[in-house]
C-alpha atoms as a PDB file:
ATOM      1  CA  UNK A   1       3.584  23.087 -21.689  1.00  0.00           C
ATOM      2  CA  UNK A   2       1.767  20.939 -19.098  1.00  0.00           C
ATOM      3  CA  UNK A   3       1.419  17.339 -20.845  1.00  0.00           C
ATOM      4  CA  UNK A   4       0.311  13.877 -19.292  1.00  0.00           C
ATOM      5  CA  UNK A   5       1.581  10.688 -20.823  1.00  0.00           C
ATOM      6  CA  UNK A   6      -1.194   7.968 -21.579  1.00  0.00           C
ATOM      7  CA  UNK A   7      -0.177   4.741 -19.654  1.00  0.00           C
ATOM      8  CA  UNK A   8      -1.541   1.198 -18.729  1.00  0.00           C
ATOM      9  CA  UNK A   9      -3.107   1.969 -15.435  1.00  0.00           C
ATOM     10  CA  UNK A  10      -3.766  -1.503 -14.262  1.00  0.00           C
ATOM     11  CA  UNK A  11       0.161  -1.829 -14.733  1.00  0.00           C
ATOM     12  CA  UNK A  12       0.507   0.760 -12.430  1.00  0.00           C
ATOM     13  CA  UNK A  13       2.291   0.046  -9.194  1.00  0.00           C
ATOM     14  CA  UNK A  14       0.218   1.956  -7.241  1.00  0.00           C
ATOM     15  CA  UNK A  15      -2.367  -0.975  -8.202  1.00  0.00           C
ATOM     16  CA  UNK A  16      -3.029  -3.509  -5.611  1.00  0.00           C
ATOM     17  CA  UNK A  17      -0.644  -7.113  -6.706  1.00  0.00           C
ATOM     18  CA  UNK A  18      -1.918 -10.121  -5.909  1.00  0.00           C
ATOM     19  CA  UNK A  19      -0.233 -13.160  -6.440  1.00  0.00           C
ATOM     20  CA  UNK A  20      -2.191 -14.569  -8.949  1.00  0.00           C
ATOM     21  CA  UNK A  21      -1.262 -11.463 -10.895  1.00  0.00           C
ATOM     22  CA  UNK A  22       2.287 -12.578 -10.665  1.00  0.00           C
ATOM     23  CA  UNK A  23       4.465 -13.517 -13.676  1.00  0.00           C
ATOM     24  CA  UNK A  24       6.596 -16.139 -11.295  1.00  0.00           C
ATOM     25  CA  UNK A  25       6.601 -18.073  -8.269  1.00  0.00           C
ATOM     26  CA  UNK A  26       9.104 -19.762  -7.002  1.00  0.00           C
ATOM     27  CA  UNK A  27       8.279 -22.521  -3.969  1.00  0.00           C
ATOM     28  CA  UNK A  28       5.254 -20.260  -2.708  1.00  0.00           C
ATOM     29  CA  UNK A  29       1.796 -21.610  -2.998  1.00  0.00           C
ATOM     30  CA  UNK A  30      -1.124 -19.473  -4.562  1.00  0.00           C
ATOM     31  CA  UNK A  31      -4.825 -19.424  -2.626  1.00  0.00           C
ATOM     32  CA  UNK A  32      -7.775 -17.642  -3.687  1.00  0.00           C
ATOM     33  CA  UNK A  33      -9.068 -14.860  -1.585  1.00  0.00           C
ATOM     34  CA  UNK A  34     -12.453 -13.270  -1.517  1.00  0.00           C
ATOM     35  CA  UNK A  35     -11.002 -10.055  -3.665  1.00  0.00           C
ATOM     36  CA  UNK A  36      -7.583 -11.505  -5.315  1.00  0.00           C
ATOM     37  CA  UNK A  37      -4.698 -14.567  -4.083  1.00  0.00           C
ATOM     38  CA  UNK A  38      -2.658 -14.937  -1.268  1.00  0.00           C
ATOM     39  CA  UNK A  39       0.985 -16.153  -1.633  1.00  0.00           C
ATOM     40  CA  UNK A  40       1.526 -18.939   1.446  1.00  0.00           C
ATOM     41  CA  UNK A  41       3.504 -21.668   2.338  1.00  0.00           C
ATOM     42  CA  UNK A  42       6.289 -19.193   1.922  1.00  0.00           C
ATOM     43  CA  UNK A  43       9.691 -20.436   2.859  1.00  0.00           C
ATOM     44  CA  UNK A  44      13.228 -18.794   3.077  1.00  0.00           C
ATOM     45  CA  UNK A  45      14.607 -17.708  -0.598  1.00  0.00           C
ATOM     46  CA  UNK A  46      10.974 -18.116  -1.916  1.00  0.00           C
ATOM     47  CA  UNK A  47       9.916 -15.032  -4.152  1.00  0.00           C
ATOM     48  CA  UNK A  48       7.330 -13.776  -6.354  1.00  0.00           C
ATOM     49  CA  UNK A  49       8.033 -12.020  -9.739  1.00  0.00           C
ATOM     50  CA  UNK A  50       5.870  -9.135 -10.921  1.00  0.00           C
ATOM     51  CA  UNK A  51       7.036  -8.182 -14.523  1.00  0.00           C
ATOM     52  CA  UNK A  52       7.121  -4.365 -15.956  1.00  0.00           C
ATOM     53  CA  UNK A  53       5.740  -2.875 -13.274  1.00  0.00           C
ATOM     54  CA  UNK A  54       4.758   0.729 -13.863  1.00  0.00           C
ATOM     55  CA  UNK A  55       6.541   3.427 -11.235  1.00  0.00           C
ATOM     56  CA  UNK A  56       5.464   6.205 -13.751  1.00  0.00           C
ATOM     57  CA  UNK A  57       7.198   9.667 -14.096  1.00  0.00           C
ATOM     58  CA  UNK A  58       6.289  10.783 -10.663  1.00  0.00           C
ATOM     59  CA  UNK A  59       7.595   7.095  -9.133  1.00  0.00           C
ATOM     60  CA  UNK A  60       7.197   5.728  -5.582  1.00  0.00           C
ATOM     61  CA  UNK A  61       9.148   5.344  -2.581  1.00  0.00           C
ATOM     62  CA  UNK A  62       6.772   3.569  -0.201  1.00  0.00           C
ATOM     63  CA  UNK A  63       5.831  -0.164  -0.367  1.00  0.00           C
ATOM     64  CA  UNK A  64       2.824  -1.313   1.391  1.00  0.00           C
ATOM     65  CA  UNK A  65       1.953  -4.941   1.999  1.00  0.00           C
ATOM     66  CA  UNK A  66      -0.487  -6.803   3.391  1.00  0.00           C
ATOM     67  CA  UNK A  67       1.099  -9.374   5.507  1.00  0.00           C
ATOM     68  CA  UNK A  68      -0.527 -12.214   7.768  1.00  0.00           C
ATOM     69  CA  UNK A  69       1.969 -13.764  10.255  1.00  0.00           C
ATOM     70  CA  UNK A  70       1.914 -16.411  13.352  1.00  0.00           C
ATOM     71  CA  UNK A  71       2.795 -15.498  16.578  1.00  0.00           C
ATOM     72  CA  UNK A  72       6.723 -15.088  16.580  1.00  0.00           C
ATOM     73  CA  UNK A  73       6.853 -15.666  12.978  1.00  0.00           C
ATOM     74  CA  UNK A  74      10.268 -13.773  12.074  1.00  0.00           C
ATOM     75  CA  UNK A  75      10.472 -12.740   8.473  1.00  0.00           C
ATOM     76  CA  UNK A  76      11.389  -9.700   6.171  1.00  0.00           C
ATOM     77  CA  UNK A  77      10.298  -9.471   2.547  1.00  0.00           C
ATOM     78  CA  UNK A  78      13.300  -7.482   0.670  1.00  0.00           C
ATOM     79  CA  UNK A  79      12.305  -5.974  -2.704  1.00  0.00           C
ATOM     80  CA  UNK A  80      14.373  -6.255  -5.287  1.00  0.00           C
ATOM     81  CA  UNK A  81      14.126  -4.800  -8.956  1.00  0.00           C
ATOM     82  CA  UNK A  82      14.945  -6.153 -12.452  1.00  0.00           C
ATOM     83  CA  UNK A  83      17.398  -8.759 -11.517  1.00  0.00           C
ATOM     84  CA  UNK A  84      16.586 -11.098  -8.622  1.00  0.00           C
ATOM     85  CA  UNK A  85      20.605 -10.745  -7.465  1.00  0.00           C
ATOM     86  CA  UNK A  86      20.843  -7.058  -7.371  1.00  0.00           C
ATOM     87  CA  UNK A  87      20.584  -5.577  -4.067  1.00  0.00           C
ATOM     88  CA  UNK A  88      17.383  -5.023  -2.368  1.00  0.00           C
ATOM     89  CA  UNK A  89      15.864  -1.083  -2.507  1.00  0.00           C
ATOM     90  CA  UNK A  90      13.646  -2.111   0.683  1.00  0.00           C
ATOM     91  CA  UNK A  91      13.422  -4.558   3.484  1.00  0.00           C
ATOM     92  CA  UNK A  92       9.929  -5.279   5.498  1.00  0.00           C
ATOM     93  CA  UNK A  93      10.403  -6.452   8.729  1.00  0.00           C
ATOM     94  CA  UNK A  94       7.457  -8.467   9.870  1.00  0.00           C
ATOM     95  CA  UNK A  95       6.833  -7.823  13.630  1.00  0.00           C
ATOM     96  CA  UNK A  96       7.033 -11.229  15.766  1.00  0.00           C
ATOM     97  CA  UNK A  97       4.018 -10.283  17.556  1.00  0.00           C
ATOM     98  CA  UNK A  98       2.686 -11.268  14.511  1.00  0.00           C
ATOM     99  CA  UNK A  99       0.539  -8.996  11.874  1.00  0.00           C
ATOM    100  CA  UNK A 100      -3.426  -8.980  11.879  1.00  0.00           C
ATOM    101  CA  UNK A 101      -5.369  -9.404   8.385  1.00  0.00           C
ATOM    102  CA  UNK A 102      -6.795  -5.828   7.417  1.00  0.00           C
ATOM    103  CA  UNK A 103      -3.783  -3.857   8.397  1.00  0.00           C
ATOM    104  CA  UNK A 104      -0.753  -3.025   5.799  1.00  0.00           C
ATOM    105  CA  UNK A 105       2.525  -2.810   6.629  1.00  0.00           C
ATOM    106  CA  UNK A 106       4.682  -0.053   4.549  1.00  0.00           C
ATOM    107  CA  UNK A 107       8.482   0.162   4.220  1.00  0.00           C
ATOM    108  CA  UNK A 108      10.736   3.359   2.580  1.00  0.00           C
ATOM    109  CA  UNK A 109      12.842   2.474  -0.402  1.00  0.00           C
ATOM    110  CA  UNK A 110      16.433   3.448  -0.421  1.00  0.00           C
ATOM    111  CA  UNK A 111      15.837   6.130  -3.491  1.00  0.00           C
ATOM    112  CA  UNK A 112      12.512   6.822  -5.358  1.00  0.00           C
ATOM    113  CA  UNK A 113      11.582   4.202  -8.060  1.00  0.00           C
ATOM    114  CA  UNK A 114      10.468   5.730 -11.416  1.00  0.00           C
ATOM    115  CA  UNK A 115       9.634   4.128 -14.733  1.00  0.00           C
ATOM    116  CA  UNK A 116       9.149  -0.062 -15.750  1.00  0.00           C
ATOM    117  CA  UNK A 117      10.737  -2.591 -13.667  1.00  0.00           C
ATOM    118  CA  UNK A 118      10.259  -6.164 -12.539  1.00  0.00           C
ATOM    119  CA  UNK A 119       9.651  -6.386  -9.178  1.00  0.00           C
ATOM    120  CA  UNK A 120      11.029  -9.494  -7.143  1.00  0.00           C
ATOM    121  CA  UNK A 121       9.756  -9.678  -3.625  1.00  0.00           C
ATOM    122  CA  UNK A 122      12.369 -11.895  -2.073  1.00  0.00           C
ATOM    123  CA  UNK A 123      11.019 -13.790   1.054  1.00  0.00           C
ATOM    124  CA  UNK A 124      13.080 -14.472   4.186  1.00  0.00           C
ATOM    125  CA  UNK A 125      11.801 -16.192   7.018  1.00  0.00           C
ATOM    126  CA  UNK A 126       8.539 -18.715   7.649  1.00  0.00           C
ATOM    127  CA  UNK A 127       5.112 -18.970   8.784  1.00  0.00           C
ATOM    128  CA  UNK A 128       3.827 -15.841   7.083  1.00  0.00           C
ATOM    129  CA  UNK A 129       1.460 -14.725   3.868  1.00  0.00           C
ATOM    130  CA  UNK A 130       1.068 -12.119   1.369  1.00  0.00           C
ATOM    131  CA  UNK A 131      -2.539 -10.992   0.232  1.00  0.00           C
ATOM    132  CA  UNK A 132      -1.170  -7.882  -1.908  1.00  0.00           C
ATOM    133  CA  UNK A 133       1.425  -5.377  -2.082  1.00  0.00           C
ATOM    134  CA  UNK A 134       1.230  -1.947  -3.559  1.00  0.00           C
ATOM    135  CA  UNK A 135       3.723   0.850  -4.125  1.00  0.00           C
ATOM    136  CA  UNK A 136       2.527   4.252  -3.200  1.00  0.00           C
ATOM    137  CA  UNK A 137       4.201   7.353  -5.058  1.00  0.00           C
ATOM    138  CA  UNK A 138       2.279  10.199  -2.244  1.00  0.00           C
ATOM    139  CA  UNK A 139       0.839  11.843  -5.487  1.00  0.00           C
ATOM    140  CA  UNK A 140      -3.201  12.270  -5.203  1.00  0.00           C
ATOM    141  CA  UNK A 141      -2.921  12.402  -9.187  1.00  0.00           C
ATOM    142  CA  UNK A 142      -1.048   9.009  -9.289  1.00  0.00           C
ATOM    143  CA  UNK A 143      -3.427   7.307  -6.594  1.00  0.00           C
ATOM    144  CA  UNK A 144      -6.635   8.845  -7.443  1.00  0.00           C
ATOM    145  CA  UNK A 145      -7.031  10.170 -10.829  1.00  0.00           C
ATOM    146  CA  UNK A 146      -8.874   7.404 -12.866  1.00  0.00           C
ATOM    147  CA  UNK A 147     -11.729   8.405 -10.005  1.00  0.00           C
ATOM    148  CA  UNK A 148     -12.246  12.088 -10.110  1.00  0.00           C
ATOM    149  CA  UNK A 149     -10.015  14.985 -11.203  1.00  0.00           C
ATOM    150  CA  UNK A 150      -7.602  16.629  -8.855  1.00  0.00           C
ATOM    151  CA  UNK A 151      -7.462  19.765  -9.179  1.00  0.00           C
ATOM    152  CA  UNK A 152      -5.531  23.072  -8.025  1.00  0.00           C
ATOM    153  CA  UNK A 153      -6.440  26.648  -8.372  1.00  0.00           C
ATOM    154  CA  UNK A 154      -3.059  28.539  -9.589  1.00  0.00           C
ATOM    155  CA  UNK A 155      -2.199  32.294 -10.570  1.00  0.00           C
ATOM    156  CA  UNK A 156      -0.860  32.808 -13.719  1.00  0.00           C
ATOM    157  CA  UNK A 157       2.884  33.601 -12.469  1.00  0.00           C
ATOM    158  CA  UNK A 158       3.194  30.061 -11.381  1.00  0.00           C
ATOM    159  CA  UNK A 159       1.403  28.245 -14.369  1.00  0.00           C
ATOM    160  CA  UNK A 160       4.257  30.492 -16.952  1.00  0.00           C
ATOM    161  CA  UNK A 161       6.801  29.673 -14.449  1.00  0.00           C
ATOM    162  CA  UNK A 162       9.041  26.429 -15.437  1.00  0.00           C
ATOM    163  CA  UNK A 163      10.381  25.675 -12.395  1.00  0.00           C
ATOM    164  CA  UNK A 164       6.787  24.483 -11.335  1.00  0.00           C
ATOM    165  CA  UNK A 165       5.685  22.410 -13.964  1.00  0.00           C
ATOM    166  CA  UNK A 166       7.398  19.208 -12.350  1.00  0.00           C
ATOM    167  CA  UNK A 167       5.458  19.551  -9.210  1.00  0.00           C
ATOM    168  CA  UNK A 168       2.501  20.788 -10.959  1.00  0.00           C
ATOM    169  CA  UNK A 169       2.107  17.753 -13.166  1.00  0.00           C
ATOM    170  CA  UNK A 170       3.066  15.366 -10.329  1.00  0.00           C
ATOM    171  CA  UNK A 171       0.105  16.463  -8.697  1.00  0.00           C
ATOM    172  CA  UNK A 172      -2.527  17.692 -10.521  1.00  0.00           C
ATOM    173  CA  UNK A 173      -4.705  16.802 -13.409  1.00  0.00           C
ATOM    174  CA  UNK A 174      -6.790  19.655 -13.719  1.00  0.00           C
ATOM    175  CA  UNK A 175      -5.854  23.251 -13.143  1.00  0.00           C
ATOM    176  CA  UNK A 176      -7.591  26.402 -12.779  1.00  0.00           C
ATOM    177  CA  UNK A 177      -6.282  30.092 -12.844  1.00  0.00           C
END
């Protein structure tokens, strides 16, 4: 039986997080932006908090941020989940030619990410800002579905078959035989 669960979508962490969507700061300063906040004045051991954040079923293993940075600015923002002390699941290294406004920067987690979690983003380094981060789970169902339907055309064989159903409702929301 093919089934979707009902869920919060603007929990969702495929949903853009701003920082005045956060549920903690700590020594970073909050500025408005023309579409959400920006976290700045970032220091080493700064982080944001962003509590019960939604990975889903399918869950995510790429983190994309959108990171402004000075000329030689070194820094790395380390994700961390649930516990600020627990060991990072991904590390963004900010480039020291500095990153341009408009372009994201992703990083791999070590495993896939599924279900609710706080999300720390743990700040190392100076001289850099956050406009939004985002965690993208590479499921056109997960990213795109409270726009349109996604669809696939199946035989019958596959539908009856078991072994698909995980990849089937990963994926699609709407299926035709």
């Amino acid at each position: 039986e093919l089934e979707k669960k009902i869920v919060d979508v603007d929990a969702r962490a495929y949903k853009m997080k701003h920082a005045d969507q956060a549920d903690g700061l700590a020594g970073v300063s909050v500025t408005a932006i023309d579409n959400g906040a920006r976290a700045g004045e970032i220091t080493s051991g700064d982080y944001v908090l962003y509590s019960n954040v939604d990975f889903g079923d399918v869950g995510a293993e790429v983190f994309r941020f959108a990171v402004n940075s000075k000329m030689n600015a070194a820094g790395v923002i380390a994700v961390v989940l649930d516990e600020l002390n627990n060991d990072p699941i991904a590390y963004l290294q900010i480039p020291k030619g500095g990153a341009n406004p408009g372009i994201e920067l992703a990083t791999r987690a070590t495993e896939r990410v599924s279900g609710t979690h706080d999300v720390y983003l743990l700040f190392l380094g100076e001289e850099f800002t956050v406009d939004y981060w985002y965690a993208n789970c590479e499921s056109l169902v997960e990213l795109y579905s409270e726009y349109f339907p996604i669809g696939v055309a199946l035989p019958d064989h596959v539908i009856r078959n078991k072994v698909y159903h995980d990849t089937i409702n990963a994926n699609f929301n709407s299926i035709t035989c």
